[in-house]
Protein backbone atom coordinates (compact mmCIF):
# COMPACT_ATOMS: atom_id res chain seq x y z
CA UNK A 1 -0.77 -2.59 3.75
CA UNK A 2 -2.44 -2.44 7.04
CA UNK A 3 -6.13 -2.29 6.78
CA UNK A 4 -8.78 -2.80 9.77
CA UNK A 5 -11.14 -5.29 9.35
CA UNK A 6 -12.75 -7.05 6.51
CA UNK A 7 -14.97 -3.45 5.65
CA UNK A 8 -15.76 -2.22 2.48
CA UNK A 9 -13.36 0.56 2.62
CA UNK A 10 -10.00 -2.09 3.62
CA UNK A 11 -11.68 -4.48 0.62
CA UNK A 12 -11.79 -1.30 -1.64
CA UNK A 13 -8.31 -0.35 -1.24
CA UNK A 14 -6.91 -4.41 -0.97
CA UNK A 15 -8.09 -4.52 -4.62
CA UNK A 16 -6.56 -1.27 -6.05
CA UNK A 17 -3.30 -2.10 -4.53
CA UNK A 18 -3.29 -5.23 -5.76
CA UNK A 19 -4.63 -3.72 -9.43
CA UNK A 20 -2.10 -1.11 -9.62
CA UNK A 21 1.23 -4.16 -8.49
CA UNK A 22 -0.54 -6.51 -11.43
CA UNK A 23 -1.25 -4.37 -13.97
CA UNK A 24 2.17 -1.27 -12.96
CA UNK A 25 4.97 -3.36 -11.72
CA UNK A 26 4.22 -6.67 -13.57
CA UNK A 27 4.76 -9.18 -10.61
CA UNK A 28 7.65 -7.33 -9.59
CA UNK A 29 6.27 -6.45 -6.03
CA UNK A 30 4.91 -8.19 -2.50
CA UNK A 31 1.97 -7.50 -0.93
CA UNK A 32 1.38 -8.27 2.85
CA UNK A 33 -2.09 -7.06 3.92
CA UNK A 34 -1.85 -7.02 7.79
CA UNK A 35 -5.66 -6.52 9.70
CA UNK A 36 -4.94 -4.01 13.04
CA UNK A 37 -7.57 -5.80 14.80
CA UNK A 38 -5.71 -9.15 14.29
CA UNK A 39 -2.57 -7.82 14.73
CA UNK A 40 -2.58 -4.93 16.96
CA UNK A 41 1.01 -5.21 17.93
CA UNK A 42 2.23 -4.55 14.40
CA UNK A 43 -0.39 -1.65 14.08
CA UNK A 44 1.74 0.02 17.11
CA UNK A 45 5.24 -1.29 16.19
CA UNK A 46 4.83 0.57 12.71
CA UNK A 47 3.22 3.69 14.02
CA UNK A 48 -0.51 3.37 11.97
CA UNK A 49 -2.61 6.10 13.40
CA UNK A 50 -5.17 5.36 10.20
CA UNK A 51 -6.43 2.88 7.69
CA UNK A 52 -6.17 2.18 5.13
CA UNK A 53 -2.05 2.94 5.26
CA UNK A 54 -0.02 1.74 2.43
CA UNK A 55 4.15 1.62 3.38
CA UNK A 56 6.53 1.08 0.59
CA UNK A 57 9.87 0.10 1.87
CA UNK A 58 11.93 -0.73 -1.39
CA UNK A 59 13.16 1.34 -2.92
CA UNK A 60 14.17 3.50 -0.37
CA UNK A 61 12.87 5.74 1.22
CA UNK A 62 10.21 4.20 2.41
CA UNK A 63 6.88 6.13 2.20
CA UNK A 64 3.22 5.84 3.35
CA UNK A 65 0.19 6.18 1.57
CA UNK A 66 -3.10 6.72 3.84
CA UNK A 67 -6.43 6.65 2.11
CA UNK A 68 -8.25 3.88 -0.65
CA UNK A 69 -5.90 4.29 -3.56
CA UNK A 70 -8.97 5.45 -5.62
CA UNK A 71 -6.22 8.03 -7.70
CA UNK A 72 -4.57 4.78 -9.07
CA UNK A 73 -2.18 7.00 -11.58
CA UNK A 74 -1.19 9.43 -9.01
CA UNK A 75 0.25 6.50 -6.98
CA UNK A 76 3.36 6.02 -8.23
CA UNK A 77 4.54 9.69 -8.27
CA UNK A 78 3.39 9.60 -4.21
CA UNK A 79 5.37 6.40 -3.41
CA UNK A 80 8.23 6.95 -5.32
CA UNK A 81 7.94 4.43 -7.66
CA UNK A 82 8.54 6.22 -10.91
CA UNK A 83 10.92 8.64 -11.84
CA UNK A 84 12.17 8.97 -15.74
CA UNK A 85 11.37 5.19 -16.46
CA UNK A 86 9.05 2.90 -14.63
CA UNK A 87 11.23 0.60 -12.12
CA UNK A 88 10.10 -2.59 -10.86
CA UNK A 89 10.24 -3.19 -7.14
């Protein structure tokens, strides 16, 4: 998750990410939160034109989530992370 700067907004969607991996996917799943202003070269390397973006790599494809997570539920239809059954990634 690349966020920019400690704000509100990147501390808002830090915690529903982290919410919906706890209480979804059950410790199946890694978080890296990565800060553009700390990293800026990773910012450009992965193409982040806005925060906060969410990428989800595994399982493919990956997909990118851009906004604060507020629709929790609506989550794992976006990032592929359901489809009949819940999967743990």
């Amino acid at each position: 998750m690349f966020v920019a700067g400690a704000t509100a907004r990147s501390r808002e969607a830090v915690l529903r990410v982290r919410e919906m991996c706890d209480q979804e996917l059950k410790g199946g799943s890694r978080l890296k939160v990565i800060d553009i202003y700390q990293q800026p070269e990773l910012a450009r390397a992965n193409q982040i034109v806005a925060t906060p973006t969410l990428i989800k790599d595994f399982p493919r494809p990956v997909r990118r989530y851009i906004g604060n997570l507020a629709n929790i539920a609506g989550q794992f239809t976006g990032l592929d992370l359901l489809t009949r059954e819940k999967i743990a990634v």
